[in-house]
Protein backbone atom coordinates (compact mmCIF):
# COMPACT_ATOMS: atom_id res chain seq x y z
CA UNK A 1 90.13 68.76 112.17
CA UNK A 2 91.14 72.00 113.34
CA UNK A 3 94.95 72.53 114.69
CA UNK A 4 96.61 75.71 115.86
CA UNK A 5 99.50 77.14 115.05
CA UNK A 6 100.15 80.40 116.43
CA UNK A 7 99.01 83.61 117.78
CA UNK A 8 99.66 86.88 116.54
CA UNK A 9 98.81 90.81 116.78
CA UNK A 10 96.85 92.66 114.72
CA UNK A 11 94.32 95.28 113.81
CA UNK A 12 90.32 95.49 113.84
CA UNK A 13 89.22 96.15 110.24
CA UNK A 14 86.56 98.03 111.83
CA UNK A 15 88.58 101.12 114.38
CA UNK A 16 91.93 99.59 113.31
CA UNK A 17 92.81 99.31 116.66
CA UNK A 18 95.18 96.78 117.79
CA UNK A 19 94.30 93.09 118.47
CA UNK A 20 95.17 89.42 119.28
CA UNK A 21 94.27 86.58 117.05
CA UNK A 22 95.51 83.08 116.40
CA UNK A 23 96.30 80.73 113.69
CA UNK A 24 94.74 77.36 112.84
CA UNK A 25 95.09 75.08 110.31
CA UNK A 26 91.63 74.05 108.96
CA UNK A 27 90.69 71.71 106.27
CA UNK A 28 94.52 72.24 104.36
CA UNK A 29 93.87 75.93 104.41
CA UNK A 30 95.20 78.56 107.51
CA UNK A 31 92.86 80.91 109.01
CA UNK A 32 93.53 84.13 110.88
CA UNK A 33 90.97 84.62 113.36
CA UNK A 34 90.71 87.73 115.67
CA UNK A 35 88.92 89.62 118.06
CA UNK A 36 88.04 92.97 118.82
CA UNK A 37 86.55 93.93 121.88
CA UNK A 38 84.22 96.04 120.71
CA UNK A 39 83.65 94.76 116.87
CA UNK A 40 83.37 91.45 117.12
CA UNK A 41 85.08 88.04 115.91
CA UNK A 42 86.86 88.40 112.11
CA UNK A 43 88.32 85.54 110.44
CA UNK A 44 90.40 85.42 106.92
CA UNK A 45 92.18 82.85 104.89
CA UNK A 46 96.01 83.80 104.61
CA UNK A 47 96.47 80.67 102.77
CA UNK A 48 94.78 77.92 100.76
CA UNK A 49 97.91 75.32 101.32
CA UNK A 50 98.60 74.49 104.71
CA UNK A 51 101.45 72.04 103.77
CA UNK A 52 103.04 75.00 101.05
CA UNK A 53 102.51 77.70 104.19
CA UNK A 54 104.61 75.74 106.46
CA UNK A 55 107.21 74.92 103.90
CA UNK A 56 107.92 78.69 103.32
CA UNK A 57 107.92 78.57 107.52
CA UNK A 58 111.77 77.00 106.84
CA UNK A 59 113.13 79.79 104.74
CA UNK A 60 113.40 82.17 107.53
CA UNK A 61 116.55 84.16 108.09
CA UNK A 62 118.08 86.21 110.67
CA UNK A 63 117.63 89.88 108.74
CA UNK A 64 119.37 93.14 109.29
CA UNK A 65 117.58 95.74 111.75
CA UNK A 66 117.75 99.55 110.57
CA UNK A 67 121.29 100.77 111.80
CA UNK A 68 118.88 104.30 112.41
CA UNK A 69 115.88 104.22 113.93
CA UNK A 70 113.28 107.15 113.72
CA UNK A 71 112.05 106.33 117.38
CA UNK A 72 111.82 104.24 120.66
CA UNK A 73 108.52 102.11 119.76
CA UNK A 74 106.80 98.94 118.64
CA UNK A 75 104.40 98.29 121.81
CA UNK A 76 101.52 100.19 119.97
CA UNK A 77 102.20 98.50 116.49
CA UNK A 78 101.45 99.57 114.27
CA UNK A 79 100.24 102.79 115.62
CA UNK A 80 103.46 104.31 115.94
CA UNK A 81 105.58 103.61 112.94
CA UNK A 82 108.75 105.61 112.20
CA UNK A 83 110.90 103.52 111.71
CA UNK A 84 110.91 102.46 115.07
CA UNK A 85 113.68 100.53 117.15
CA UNK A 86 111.18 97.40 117.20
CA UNK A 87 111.06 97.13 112.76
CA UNK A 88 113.36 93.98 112.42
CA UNK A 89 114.11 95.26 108.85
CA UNK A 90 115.85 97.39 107.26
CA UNK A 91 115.06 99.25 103.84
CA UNK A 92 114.88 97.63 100.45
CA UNK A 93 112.74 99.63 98.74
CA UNK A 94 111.63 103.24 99.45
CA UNK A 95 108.42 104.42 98.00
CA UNK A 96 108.49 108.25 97.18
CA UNK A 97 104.81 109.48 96.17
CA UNK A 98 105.32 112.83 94.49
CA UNK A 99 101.56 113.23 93.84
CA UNK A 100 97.86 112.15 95.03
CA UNK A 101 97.63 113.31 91.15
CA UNK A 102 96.46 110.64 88.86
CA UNK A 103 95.51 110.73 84.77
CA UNK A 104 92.80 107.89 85.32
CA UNK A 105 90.30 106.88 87.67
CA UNK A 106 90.63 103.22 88.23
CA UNK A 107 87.76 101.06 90.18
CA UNK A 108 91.10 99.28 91.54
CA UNK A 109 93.35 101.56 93.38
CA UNK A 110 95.52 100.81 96.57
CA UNK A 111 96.24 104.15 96.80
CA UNK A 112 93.03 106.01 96.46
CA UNK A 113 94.43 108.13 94.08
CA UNK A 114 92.39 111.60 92.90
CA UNK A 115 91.50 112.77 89.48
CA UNK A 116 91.09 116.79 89.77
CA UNK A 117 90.42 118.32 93.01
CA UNK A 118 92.77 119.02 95.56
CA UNK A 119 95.31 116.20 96.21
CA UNK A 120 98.93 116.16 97.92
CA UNK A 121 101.87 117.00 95.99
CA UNK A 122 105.11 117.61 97.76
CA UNK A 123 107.33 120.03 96.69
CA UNK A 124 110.85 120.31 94.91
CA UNK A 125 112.00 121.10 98.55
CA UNK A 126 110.21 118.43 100.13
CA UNK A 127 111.00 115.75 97.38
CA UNK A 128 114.63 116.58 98.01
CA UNK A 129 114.42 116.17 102.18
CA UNK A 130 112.52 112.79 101.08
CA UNK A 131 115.55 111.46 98.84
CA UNK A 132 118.05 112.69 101.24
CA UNK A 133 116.49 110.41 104.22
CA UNK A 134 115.94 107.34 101.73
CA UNK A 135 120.38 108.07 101.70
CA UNK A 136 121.34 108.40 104.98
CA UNK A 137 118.93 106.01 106.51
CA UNK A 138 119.93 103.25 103.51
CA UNK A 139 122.17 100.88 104.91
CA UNK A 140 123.95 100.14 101.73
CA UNK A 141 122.14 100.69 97.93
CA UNK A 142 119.46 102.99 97.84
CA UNK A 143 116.50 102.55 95.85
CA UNK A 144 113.84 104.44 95.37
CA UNK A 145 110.18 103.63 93.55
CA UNK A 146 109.21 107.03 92.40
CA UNK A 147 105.00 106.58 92.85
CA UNK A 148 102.15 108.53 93.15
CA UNK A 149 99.17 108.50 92.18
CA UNK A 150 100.46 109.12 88.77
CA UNK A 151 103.87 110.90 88.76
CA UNK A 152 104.22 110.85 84.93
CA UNK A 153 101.14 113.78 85.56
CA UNK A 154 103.85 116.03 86.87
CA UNK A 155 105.94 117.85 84.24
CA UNK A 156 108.72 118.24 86.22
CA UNK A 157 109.01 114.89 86.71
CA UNK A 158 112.61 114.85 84.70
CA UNK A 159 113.73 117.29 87.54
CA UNK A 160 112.79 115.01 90.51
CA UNK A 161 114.98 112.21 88.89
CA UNK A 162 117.97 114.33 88.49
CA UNK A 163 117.74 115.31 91.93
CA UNK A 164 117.26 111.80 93.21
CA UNK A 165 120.74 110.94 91.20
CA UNK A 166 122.78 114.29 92.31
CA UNK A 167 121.44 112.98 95.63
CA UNK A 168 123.09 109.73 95.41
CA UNK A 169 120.21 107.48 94.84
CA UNK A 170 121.55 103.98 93.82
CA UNK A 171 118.48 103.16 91.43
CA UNK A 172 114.98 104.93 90.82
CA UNK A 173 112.39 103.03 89.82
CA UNK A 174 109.49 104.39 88.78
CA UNK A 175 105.83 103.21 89.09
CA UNK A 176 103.53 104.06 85.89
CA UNK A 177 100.29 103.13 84.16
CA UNK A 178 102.45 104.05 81.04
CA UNK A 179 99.91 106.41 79.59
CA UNK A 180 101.94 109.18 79.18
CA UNK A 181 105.04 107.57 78.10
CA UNK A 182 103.47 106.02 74.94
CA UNK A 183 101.32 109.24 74.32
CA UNK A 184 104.57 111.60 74.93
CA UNK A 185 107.97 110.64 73.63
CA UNK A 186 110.03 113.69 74.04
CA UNK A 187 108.81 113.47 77.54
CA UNK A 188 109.89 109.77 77.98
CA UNK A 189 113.54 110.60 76.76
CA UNK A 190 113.89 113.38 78.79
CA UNK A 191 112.90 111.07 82.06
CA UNK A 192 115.61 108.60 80.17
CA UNK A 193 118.20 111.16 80.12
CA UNK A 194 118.01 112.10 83.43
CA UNK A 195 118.98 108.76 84.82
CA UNK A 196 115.39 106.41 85.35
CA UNK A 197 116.26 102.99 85.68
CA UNK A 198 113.58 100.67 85.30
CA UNK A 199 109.56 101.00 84.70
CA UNK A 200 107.26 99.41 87.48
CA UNK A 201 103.84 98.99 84.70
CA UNK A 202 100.87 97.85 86.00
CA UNK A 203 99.51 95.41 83.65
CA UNK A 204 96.49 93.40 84.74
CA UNK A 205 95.81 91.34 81.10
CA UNK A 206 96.42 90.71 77.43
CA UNK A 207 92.92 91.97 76.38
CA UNK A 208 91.17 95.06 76.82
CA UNK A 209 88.57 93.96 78.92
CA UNK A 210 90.12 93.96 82.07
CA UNK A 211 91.16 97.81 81.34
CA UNK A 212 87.72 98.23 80.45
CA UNK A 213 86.54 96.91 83.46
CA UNK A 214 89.69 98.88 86.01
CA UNK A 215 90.61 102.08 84.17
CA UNK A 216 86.60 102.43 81.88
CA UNK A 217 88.46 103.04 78.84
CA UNK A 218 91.14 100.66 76.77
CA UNK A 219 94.55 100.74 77.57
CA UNK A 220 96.34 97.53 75.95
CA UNK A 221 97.35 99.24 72.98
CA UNK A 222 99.11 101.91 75.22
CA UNK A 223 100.80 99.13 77.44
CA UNK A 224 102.33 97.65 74.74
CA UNK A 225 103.46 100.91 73.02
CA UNK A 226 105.12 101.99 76.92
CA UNK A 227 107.10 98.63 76.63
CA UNK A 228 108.24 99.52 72.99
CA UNK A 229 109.88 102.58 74.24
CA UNK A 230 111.05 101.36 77.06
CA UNK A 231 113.21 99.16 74.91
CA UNK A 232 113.88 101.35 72.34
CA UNK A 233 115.48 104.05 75.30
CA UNK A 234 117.70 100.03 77.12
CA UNK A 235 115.18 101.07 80.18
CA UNK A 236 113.79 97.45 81.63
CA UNK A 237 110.50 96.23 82.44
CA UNK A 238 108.46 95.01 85.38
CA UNK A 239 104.95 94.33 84.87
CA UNK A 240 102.78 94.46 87.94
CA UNK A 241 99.42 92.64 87.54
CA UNK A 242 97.07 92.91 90.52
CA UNK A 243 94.97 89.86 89.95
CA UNK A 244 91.66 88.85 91.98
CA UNK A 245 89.06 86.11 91.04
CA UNK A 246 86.68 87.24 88.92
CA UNK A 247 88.55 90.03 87.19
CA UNK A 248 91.77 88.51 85.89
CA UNK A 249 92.63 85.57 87.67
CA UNK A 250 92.26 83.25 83.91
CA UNK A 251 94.87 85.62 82.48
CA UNK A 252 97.71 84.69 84.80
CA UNK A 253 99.27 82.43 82.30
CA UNK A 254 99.05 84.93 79.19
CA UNK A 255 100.69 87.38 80.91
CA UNK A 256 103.63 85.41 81.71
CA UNK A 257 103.78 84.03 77.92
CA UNK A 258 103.34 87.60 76.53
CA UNK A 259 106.54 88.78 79.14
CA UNK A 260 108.35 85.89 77.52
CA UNK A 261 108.08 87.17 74.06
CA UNK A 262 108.97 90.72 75.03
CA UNK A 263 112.23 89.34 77.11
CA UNK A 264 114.50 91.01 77.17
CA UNK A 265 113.04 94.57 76.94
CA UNK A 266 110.93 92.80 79.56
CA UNK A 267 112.60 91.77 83.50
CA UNK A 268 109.71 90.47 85.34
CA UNK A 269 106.48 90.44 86.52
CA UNK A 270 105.31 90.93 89.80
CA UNK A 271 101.74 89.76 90.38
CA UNK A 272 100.24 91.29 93.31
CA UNK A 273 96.70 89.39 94.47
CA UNK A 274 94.46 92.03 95.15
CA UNK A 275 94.23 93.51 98.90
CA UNK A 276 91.12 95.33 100.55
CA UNK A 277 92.19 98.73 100.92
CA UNK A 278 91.83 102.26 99.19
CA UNK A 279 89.44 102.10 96.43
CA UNK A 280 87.68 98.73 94.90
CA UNK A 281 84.63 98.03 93.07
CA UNK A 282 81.41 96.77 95.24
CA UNK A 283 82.21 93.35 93.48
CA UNK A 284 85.71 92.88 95.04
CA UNK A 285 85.70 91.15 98.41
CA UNK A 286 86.45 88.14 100.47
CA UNK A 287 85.60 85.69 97.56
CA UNK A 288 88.01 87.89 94.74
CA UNK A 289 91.20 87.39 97.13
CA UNK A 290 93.90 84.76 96.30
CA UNK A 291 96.61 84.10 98.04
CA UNK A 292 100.09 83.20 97.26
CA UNK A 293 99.69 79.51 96.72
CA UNK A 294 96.60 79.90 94.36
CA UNK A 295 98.23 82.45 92.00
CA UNK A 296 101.48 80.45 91.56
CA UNK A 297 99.42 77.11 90.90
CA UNK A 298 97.09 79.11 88.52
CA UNK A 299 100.79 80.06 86.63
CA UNK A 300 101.47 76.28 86.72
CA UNK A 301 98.02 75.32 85.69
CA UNK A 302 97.74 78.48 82.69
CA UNK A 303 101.71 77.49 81.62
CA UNK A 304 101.69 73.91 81.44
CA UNK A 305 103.62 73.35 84.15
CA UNK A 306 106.52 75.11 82.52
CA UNK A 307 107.00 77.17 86.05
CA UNK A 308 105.55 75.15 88.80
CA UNK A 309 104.87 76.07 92.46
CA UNK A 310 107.73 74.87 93.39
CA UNK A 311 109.73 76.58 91.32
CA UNK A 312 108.80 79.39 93.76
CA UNK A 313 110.39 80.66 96.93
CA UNK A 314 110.72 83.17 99.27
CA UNK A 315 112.95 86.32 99.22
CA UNK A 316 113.08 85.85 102.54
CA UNK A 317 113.61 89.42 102.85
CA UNK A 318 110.60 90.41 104.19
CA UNK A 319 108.57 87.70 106.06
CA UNK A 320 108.23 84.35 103.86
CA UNK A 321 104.51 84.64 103.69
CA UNK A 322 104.99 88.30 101.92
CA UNK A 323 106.52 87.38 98.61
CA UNK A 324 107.73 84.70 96.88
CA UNK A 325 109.74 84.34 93.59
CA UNK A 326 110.98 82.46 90.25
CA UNK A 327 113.93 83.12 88.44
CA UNK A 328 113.98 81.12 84.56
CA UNK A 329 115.87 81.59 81.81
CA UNK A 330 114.48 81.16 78.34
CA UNK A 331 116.32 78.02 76.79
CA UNK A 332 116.76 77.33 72.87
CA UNK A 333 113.53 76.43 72.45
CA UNK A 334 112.18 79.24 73.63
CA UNK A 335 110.97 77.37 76.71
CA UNK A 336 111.67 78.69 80.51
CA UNK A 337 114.37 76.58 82.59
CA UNK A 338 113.95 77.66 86.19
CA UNK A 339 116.14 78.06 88.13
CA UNK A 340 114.60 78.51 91.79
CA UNK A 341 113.41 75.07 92.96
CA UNK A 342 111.71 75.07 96.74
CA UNK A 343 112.61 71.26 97.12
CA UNK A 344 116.44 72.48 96.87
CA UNK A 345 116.18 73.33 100.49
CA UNK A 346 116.04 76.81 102.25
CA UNK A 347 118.34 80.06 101.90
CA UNK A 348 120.50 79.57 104.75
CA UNK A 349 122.54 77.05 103.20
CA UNK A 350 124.09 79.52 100.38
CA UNK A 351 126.71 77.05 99.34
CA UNK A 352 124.81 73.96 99.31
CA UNK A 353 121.59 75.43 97.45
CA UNK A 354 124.34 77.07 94.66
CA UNK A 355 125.71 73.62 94.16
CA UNK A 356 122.53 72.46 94.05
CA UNK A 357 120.96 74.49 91.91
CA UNK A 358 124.26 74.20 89.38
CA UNK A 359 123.75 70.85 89.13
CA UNK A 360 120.27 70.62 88.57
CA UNK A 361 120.78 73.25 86.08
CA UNK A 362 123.40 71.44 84.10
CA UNK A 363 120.96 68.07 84.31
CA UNK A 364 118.12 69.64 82.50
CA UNK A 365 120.15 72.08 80.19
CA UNK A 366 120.42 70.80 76.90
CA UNK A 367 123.63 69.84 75.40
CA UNK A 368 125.57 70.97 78.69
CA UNK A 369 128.77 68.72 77.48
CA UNK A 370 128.38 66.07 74.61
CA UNK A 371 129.97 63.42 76.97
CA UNK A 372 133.77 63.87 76.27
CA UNK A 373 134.89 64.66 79.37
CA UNK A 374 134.71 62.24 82.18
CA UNK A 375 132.70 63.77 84.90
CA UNK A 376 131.12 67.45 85.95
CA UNK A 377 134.38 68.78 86.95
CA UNK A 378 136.26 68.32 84.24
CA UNK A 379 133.58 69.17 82.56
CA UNK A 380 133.46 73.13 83.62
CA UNK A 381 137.47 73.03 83.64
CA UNK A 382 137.09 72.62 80.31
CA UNK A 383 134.37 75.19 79.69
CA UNK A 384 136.00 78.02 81.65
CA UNK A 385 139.31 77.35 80.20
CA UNK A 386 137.91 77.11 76.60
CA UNK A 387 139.48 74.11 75.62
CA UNK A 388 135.88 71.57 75.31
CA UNK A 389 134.73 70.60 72.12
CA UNK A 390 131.63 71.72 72.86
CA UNK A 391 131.39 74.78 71.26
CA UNK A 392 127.75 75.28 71.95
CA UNK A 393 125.16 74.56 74.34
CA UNK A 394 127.47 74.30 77.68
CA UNK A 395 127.63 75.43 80.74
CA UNK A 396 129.66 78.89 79.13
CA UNK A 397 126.62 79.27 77.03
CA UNK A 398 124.14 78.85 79.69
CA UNK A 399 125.75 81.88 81.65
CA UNK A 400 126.06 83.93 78.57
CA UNK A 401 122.03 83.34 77.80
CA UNK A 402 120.80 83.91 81.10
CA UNK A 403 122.34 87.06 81.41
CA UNK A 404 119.95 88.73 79.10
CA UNK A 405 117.37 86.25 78.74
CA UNK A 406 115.72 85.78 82.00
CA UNK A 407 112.53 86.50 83.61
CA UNK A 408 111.74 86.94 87.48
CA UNK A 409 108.19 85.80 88.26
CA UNK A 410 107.14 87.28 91.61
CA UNK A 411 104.14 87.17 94.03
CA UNK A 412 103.76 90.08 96.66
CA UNK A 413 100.69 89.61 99.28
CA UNK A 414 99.81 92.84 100.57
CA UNK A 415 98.06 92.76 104.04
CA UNK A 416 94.79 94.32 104.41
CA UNK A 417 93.20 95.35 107.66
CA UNK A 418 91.66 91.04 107.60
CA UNK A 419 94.90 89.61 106.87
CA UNK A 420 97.01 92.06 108.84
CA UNK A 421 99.50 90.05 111.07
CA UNK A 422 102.32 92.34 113.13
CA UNK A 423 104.59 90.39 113.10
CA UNK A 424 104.52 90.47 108.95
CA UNK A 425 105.23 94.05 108.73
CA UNK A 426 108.09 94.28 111.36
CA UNK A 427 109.96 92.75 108.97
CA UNK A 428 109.02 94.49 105.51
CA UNK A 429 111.49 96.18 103.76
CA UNK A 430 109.55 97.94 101.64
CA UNK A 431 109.06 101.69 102.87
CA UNK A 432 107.23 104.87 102.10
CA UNK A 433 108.78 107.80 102.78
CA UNK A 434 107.02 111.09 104.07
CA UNK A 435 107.62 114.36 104.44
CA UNK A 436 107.94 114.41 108.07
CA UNK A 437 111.16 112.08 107.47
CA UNK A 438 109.47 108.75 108.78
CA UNK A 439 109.48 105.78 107.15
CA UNK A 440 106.25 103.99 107.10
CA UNK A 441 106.06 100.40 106.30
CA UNK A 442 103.88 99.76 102.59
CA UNK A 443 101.00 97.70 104.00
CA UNK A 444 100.24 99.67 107.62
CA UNK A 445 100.70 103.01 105.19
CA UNK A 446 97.54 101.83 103.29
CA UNK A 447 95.52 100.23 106.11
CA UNK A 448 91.84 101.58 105.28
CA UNK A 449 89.03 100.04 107.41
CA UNK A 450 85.57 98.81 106.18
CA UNK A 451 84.48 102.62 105.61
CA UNK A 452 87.53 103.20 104.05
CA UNK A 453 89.10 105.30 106.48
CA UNK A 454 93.16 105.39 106.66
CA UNK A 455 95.52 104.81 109.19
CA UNK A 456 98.54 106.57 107.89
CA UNK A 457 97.93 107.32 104.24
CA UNK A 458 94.70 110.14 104.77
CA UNK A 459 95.89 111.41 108.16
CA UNK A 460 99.99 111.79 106.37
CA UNK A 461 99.20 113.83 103.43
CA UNK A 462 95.41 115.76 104.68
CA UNK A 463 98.20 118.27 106.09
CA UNK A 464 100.29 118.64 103.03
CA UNK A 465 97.03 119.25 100.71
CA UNK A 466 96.78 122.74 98.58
């Protein structure tokens, strides 16, 4: 049985120009399908759980619009990004690529990234102009993924931080394959001392053939070493596998048990199932891409159930089909208590899902009152005013753990030129920044098409190349 859904607008993977499509549910799974006048008919799975896809459908929020538009717009998107008075959004994140520059040559790279050659690097100047539009276009915190290629390749690297923080910048993040930072420690502290805030790591397994097979050399050893530091210097951790069937997919699991044993110099990961653009190896395609649903059921499946789908939900952010999360705290037996539970109900009713969640919490935490008080509330009067005789294993001691023992699972789908809906990317939040003082939304920035050719990316940075 075949029912749709929806329409929507979107792109032809083949001229990238922009199309209509619709949405149907088919066999428990919901398929884009789209045509081009001139190319043809193209159809794509956006998810493999029609019944999980809809449920994310009720998290939807009313979101906050950029107080400062770059331009009048939005009836070409997303031909004429800018920001533009049509983005629904406004910034989260801003990605600041100080270099096409990268130390390895990975099969698997979004960005395309070179090794030698001529590539774009923006100036001290430039890098400044970028920060300073990432600030006054911020409405509220600023933060700022430094990114490249591979900005650890540039040695003034320290400087660009410093700048970002006499700038203002709220928090700078910055995106590594940690190669330099476990080769180079006097270079690590001095990125340390000039105010970096977290590390963003890509890390795609727990065994060196998956490096072997992305980056043709082994890396693990380095990974590991990168984290080391990182908690040596108080600097936290993200690690950011991209995962695809047939590369890494089995590993899901093992990478969220080896994050729990390096919490808390660890934060999160961030898995992010691969997407067809930049540069991939001939065997990645249709059949390596996973969606949302499949990579948090192969975490329930690889952990035991110990985080379950529907222990994930939305940011709601960004669209709800973009990225969904888990928040879990590590109890005393080194097991994870979640705290994120779909079934809860959706993120509009803040203090009803709070409650919730509290009491849920307090159900399955162990030794959250010894039974001497009468009920719940007398219960945390106790707790907050010290005066329980439960000296351990409360609600007190719950707060006090899960400040520093926590992990936040996440799942980012990138769009592609196949999986490309409009309607996604007027409301991302996540932004690259360019010289030309536009903000570019992540997933049109990196639209390639079959041949590989770019939409934003190539045309952006071809005029800033030595």
């Amino acid at each position: 049985m075949v029912e749709k859904i929806g329409e929507y607008k979107s792109v032809c993977p083949e001229c990238l120009e922009p199309v209509d499509g619709e949405k149907y549910i088919e066999e428990g799974e919901v398929v884009l399908e789209k045509e081009c006048t001139e190319h043809g008919v193209f159809r794509a799975v956006t998810s493999r759980n029609s019944g999980f896809y809809m449920d994310m459908e009720e998290f939807d929020v009313d979101r906050t619009k950029p107080s400062k538009p770059m331009n009048d717009g939005g009836e070409d998107c997303p031909l004429d990004c800018g920001l533009c008075s049509s983005h629904k959004q406004h910034t989260c994140i801003a990605v600041l690529e100080v270099t096409e520059n990268c130390d390895m040559k990975c099969s698997i790279c979004f960005a395309d990234s070179k090794s030698g050659g001529s590539y774009y690097e923006p100036s001290i100047e430039q890098i400044k102009d970028m920060f300073e539009t990432v600030k006054e276009r911020s409405d509220g915190s600023s933060l700022v993924q430094i990114s490249g290629g591979e900005p650890t390749t540039r040695d003034d690297l320290p400087e660009i931080i410093r700048l970002g923080r006499e700038i203002g910048i709220d928090h700078i993040e910055l995106n590594t394959n940690g190669h330099r930072i476990a080769r180079d420690p006097e270079f690590f502290r001095e990125i340390c001392e000039e105010g970096i805030d977290s590390l963003y790591l890509s890390f795609d397994g727990v065994d060196d053939s998956v490096y072997e097979e992305r980056y043709g050399r082994p890396m693990l050893e380095e990974k590991v070493k990168a984290i080391e530091r990182a908690a040596e210097a108080g600097v936290g951790v993200v690690l950011v596998p991209t995962v695809a069937r047939g590369y890494n997919f089995d590993q899901v699991g093992e990478i969220v048990e080896f994050a729990k044993e390096t919490i808390p110099a660890v934060k999160g990961v961030h898995f992010q199932p691969v997407s067809l653009f930049g540069r991939s190896p001939g065997w990645l395609g249709e059949d390596s891409r996973v969606t949302l649903w499949e990579t948090a059921k192969a975490i329930e499946d690889q952990t035991e159930g110990e985080i379950g789908v529907n222990n994930f939900t939305p940011t709601s952010c960004p669209s709800v089909h973009c990225d969904i999360s888990c928040l879990a705290i590590l109890d005393e037996n080194n097991e994870f208590l979640p705290l994120t539970d779909k079934t809860l109900g959706a993120s509009g009713e803040v203090g009803d899902i709070a409650e919730k969640t509290k009491s849920s919490v307090e159900s399955r935490w162990k030794g959250s009152g010894c039974g001497c008080e009468s009920d719940k509330e007398e219960l945390l009067d106790s707790l907050s005013s010290g005066d329980s005789c439960c000296e351990a294993g409360g609600w007190e001691d719950f707060v006090k753990r899960a400040m520093e023992s926590y992990l936040t699972i996440s799942i980012m789908d990138f769009q592609d030129a196949w999986t490309h809906e409009t309607e996604r990317t007027e409301k991302c939040c996540i932004h690259v920044v360019v010289p030309d003082g536009r903000m570019i939304p992540f997933c049109n920035f990196n639209l390639t098409n079959k041949k590989g050719e770019s939409l934003y990316r190539e045309p952006i940075y071809s005029e800033y190349r030595d």
